[in-house]
Protein backbone atom coordinates (compact mmCIF):
# COMPACT_ATOMS: atom_id res chain seq x y z
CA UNK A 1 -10.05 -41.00 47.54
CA UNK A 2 -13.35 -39.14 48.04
CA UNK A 3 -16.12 -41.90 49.13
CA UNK A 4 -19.12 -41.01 47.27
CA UNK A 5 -22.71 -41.71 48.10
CA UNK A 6 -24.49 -44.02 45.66
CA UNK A 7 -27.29 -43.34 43.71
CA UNK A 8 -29.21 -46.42 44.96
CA UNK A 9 -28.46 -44.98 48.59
CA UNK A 10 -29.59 -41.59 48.15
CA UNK A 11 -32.65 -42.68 46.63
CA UNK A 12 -33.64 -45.26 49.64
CA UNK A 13 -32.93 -42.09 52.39
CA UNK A 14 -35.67 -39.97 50.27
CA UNK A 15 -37.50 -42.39 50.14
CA UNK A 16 -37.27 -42.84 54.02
CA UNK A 17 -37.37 -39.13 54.60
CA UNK A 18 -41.23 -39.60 52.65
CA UNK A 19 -42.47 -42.91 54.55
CA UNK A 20 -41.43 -40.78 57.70
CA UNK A 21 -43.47 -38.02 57.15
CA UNK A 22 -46.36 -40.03 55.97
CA UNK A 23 -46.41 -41.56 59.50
CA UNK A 24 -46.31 -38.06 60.70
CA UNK A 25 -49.30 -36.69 63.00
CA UNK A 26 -51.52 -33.59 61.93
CA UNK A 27 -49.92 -32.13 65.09
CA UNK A 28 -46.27 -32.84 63.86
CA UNK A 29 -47.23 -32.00 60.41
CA UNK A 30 -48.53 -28.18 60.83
CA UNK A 31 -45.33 -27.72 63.24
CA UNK A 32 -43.35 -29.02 60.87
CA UNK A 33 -44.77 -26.66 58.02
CA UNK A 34 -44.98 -23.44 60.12
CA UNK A 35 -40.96 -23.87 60.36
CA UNK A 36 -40.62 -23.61 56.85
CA UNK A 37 -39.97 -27.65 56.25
CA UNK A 38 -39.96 -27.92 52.36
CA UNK A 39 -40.76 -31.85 52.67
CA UNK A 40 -43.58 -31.15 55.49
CA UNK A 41 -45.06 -28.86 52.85
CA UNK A 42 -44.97 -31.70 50.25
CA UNK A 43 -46.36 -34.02 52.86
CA UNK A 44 -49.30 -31.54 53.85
CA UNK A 45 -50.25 -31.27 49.64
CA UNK A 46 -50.14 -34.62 49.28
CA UNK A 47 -52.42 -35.73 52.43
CA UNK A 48 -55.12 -33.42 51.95
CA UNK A 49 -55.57 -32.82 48.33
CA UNK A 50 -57.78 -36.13 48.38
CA UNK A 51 -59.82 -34.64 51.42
CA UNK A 52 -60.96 -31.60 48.89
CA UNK A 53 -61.26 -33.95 45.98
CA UNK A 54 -63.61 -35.71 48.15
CA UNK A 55 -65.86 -32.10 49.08
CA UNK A 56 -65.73 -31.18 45.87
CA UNK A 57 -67.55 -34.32 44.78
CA UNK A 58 -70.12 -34.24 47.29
CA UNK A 59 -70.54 -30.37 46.54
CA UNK A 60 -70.75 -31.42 42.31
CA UNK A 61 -67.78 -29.26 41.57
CA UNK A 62 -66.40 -30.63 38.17
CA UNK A 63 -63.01 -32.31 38.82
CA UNK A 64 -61.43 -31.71 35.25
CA UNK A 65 -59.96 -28.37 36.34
CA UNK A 66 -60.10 -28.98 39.99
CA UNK A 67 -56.31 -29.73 40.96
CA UNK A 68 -55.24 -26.30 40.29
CA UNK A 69 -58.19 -25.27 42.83
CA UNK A 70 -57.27 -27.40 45.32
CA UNK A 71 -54.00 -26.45 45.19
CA UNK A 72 -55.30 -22.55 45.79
CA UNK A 73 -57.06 -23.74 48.59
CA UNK A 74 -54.53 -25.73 50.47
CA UNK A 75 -51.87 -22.74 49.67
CA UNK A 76 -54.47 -20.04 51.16
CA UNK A 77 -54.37 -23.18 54.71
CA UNK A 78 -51.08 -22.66 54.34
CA UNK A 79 -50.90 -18.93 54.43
CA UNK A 80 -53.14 -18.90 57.25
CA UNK A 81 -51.38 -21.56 59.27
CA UNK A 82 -48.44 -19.73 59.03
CA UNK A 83 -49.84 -16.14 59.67
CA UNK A 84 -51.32 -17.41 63.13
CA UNK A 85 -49.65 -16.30 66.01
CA UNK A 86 -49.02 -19.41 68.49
CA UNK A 87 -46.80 -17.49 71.13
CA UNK A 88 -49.52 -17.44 73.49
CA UNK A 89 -50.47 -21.38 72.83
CA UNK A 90 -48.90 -24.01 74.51
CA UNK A 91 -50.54 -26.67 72.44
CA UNK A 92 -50.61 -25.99 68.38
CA UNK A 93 -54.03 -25.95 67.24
CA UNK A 94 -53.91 -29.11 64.89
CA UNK A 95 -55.64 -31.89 66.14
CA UNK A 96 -57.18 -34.07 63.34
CA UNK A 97 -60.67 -32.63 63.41
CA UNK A 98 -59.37 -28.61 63.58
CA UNK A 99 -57.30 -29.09 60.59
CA UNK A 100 -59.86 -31.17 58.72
CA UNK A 101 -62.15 -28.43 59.45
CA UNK A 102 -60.20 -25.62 58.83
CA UNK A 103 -59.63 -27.03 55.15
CA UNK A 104 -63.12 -27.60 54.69
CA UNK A 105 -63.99 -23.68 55.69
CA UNK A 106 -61.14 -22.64 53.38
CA UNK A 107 -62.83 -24.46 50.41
CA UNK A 108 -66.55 -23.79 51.19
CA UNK A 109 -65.21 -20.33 50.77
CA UNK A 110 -63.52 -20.60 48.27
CA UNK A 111 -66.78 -22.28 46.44
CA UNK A 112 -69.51 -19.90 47.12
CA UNK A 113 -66.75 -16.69 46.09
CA UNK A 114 -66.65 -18.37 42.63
CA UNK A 115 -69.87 -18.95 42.46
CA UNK A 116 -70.73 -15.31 43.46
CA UNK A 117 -68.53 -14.64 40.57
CA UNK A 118 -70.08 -16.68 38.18
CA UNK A 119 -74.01 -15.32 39.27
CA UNK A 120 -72.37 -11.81 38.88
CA UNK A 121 -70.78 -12.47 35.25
CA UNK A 122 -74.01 -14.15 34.46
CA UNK A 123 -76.27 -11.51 35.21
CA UNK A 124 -74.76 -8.57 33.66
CA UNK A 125 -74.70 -10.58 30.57
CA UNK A 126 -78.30 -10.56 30.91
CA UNK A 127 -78.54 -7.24 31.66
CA UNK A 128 -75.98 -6.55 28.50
CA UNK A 129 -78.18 -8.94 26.04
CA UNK A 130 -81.48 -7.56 26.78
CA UNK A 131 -81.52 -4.36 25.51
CA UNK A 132 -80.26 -3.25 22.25
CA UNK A 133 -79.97 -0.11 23.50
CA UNK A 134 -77.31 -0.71 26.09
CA UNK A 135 -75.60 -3.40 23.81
CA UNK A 136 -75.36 -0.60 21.58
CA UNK A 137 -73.98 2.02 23.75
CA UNK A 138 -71.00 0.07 24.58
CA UNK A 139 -70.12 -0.36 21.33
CA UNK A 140 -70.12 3.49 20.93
CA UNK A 141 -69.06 4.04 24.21
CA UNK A 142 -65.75 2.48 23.29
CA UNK A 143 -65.01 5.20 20.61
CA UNK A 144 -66.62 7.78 22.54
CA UNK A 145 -67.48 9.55 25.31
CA UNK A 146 -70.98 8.72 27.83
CA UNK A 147 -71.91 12.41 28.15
CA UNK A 148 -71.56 12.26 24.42
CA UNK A 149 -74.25 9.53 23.73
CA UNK A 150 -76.43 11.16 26.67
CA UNK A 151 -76.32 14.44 24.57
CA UNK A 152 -77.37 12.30 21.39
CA UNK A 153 -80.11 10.91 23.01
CA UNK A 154 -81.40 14.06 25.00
CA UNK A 155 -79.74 13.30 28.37
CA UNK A 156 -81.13 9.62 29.46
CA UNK A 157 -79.24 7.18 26.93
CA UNK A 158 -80.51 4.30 29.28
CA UNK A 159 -84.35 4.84 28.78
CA UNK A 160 -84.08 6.32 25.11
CA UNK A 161 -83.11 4.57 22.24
CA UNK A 162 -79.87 5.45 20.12
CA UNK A 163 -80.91 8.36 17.64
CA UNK A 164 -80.58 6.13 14.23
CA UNK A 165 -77.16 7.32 12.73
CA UNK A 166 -76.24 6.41 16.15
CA UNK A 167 -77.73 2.67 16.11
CA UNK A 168 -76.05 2.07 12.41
CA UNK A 169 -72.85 3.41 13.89
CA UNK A 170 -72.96 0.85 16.33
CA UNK A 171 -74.15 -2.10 14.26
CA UNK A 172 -71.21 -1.14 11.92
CA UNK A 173 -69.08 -1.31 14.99
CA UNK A 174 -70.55 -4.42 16.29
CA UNK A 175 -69.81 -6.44 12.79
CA UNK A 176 -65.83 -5.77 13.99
CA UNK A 177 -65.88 -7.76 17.73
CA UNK A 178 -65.44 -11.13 18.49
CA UNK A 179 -67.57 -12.76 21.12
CA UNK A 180 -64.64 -12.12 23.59
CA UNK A 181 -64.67 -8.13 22.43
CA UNK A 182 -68.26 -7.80 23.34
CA UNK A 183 -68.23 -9.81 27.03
CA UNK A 184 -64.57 -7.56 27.77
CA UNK A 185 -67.14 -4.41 26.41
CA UNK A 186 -69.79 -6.15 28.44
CA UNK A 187 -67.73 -6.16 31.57
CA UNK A 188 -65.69 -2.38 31.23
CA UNK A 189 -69.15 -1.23 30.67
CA UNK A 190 -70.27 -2.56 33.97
CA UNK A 191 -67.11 -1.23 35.83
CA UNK A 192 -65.88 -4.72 36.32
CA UNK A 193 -62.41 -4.23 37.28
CA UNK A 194 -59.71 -5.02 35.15
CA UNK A 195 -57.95 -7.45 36.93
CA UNK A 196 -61.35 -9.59 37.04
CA UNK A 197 -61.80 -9.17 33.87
CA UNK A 198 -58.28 -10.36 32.95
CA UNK A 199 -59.21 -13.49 35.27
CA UNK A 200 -62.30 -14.28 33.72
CA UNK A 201 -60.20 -14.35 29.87
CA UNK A 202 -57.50 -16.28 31.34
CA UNK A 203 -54.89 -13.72 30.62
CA UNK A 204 -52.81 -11.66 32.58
CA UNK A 205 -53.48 -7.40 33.47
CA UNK A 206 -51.24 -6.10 30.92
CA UNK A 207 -52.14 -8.38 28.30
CA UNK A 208 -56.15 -7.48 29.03
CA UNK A 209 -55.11 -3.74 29.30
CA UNK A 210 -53.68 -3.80 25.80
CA UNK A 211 -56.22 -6.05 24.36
CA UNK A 212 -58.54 -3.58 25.18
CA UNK A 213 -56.74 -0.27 24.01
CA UNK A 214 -56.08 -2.22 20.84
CA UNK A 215 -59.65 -3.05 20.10
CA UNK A 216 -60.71 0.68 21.03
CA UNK A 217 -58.44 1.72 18.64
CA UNK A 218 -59.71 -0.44 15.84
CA UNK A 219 -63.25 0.76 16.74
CA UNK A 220 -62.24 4.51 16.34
CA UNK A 221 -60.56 3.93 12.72
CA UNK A 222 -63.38 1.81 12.01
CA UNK A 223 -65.96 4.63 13.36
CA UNK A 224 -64.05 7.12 11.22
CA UNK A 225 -64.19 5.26 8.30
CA UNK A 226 -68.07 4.76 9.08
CA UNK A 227 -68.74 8.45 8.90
CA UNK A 228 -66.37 8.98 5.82
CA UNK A 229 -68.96 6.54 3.96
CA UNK A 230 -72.05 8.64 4.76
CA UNK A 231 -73.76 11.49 3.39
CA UNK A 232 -76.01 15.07 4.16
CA UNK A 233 -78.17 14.72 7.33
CA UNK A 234 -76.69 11.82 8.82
CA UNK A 235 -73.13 12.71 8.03
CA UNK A 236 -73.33 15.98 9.71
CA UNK A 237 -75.09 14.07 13.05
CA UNK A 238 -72.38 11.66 13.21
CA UNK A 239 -69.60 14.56 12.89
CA UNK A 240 -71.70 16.77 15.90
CA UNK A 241 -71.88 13.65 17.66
CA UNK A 242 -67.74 12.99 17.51
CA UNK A 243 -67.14 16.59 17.87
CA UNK A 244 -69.05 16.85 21.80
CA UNK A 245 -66.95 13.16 22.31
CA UNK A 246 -63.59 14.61 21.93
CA UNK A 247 -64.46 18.32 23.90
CA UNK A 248 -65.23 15.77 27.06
CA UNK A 249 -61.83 15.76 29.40
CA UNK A 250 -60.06 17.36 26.62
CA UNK A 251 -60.40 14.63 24.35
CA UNK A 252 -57.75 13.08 25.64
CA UNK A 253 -59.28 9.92 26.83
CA UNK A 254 -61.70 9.43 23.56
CA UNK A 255 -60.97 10.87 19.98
CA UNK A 256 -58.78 13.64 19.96
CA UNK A 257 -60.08 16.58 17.77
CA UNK A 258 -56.68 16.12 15.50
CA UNK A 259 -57.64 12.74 14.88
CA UNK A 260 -61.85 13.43 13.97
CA UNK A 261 -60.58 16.11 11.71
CA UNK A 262 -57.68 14.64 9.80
CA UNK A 263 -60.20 11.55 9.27
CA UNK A 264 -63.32 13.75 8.34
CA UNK A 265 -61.49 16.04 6.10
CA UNK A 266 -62.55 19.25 8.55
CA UNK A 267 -60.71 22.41 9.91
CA UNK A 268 -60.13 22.42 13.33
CA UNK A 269 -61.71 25.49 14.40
CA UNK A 270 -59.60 28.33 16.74
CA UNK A 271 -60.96 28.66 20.11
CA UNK A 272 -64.15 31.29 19.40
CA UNK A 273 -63.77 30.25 15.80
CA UNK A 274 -66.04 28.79 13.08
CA UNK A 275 -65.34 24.92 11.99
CA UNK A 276 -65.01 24.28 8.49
CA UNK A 277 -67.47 21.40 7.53
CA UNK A 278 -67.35 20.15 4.32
């Protein structure tokens, strides 16, 4: 007959296994959790997780979200702890106050990189919201090429204004973006890079990368669609405008040729040749 432990048994050596690692030095502990121990590692979450809670009160960091932070933090200890080479110790370095301190480094860095983050974000959207110009050119600049807007507007797009079918192009294109369109606009625009960007929306890379393409692409129909509606003068500017967007880099990266043509109703002209404009 096998003898099998009971449940009630199990349960009290756990719980054993926890009160003895609670009793545990700082020492014993970061030994313990350079090894590898799975329950040290518990133990280490679990006694200093209240430490940050308590900095991150006196520093007037809202707690609502702040578990997942501290958990960061005390993983990045961890890291480090781990990474250090002790070989040439003969005493670990975690005495109560190097271990205390070393968490509270980890998380006063941790603080001021967010809030570098968050003074960043915040001041290219007030660089993004106080011209109309540049709120503009984003807008366009997500169907089209920069050189292409510089050419509209004479080679400085950043001190000129849009040229007018230009502006309406953009307010048409503006009616189609959510709030998170225009900060993602905002932030490409300012050569934030996408995996910050993906941070900042709470979504991962791919799923930012495609959320992007997908809204460029409903700006170009949309754009199309735009200069379908007009007429004469303005017509003709907003096809010369989409024509020097899709000769940059081939038109490969903006709006093909193909695709301005087939839209516009024109002839794709031969290399040397004439276009056909309606």
């Amino acid at each position: 007959m096998i003898k099998r432990d009971r449940p009630d048994d199990a349960r009290g050596e756990r719980l054993a296994e926890r009160m003895r690692w609670r009793t545990t030095s700082n020492a014993e502990l970061v030994v313990a959790v350079r090894k590898g121990s799975f329950e040290a590692l518990r133990e280490f979450y679990a006694r200093f997780e209240p430490l940050l809670a308590r900095y991150a009160a006196r520093a007037g960091v809202s707690l609502d979200s702040w578990e997942d932070d501290a958990h960061d933090v005390l993983s990045d200890v961890v890291i480090s702890l781990i990474s250090v080479d002790t070989s040439a110790r003969t005493k670990p370095r975690d005495d109560v106050r190097d271990i205390h301190s070393y968490i509270q480094r980890a998380f006063r860095n941790r603080l001021l990189s967010a809030r570098r983050t968050t003074e960043r974000r915040e001041q290219r959207e007030v660089r993004a919201t106080s011209s109309d110009a540049g709120t503009s050119e984003r807008m366009v600049l997500a169907t089209c090429s920069e050189s292409a807007i510089r050419a509209s507007c004479g080679g400085d797009a950043e001190s000129s204004a849009l040229p007018p079918a230009i502006a309406r192009l953009a307010t048409v294109l503006g009616a189609e973006l959510s709030r998170d369109d225009r900060e993602m606009l905002t932030w490409v625009g300012n050569a934030v890079p996408m995996r910050e960007i993906a941070s900042w929306l709470g979504i991962n890379y791919s799923a930012a990368k495609v959320r992007l393409s997908r809204m460029r692409s409903r700006l170009r129909v949309r754009a199309l669609r735009h200069v379908n509606e007009c007429t004469g003068a303005e017509r003709q500017e907003l096809i010369a405008f989409f024509r020097r967007s899709a000769g940059d880099a081939g038109g490969t990266r903006y709006m093909k040729s193909e695709d301005i043509a087939a839209a516009l109703g024109l002839r794709v002209a031969e290399p040397g040749g004439k276009h056909g404009d309606d």
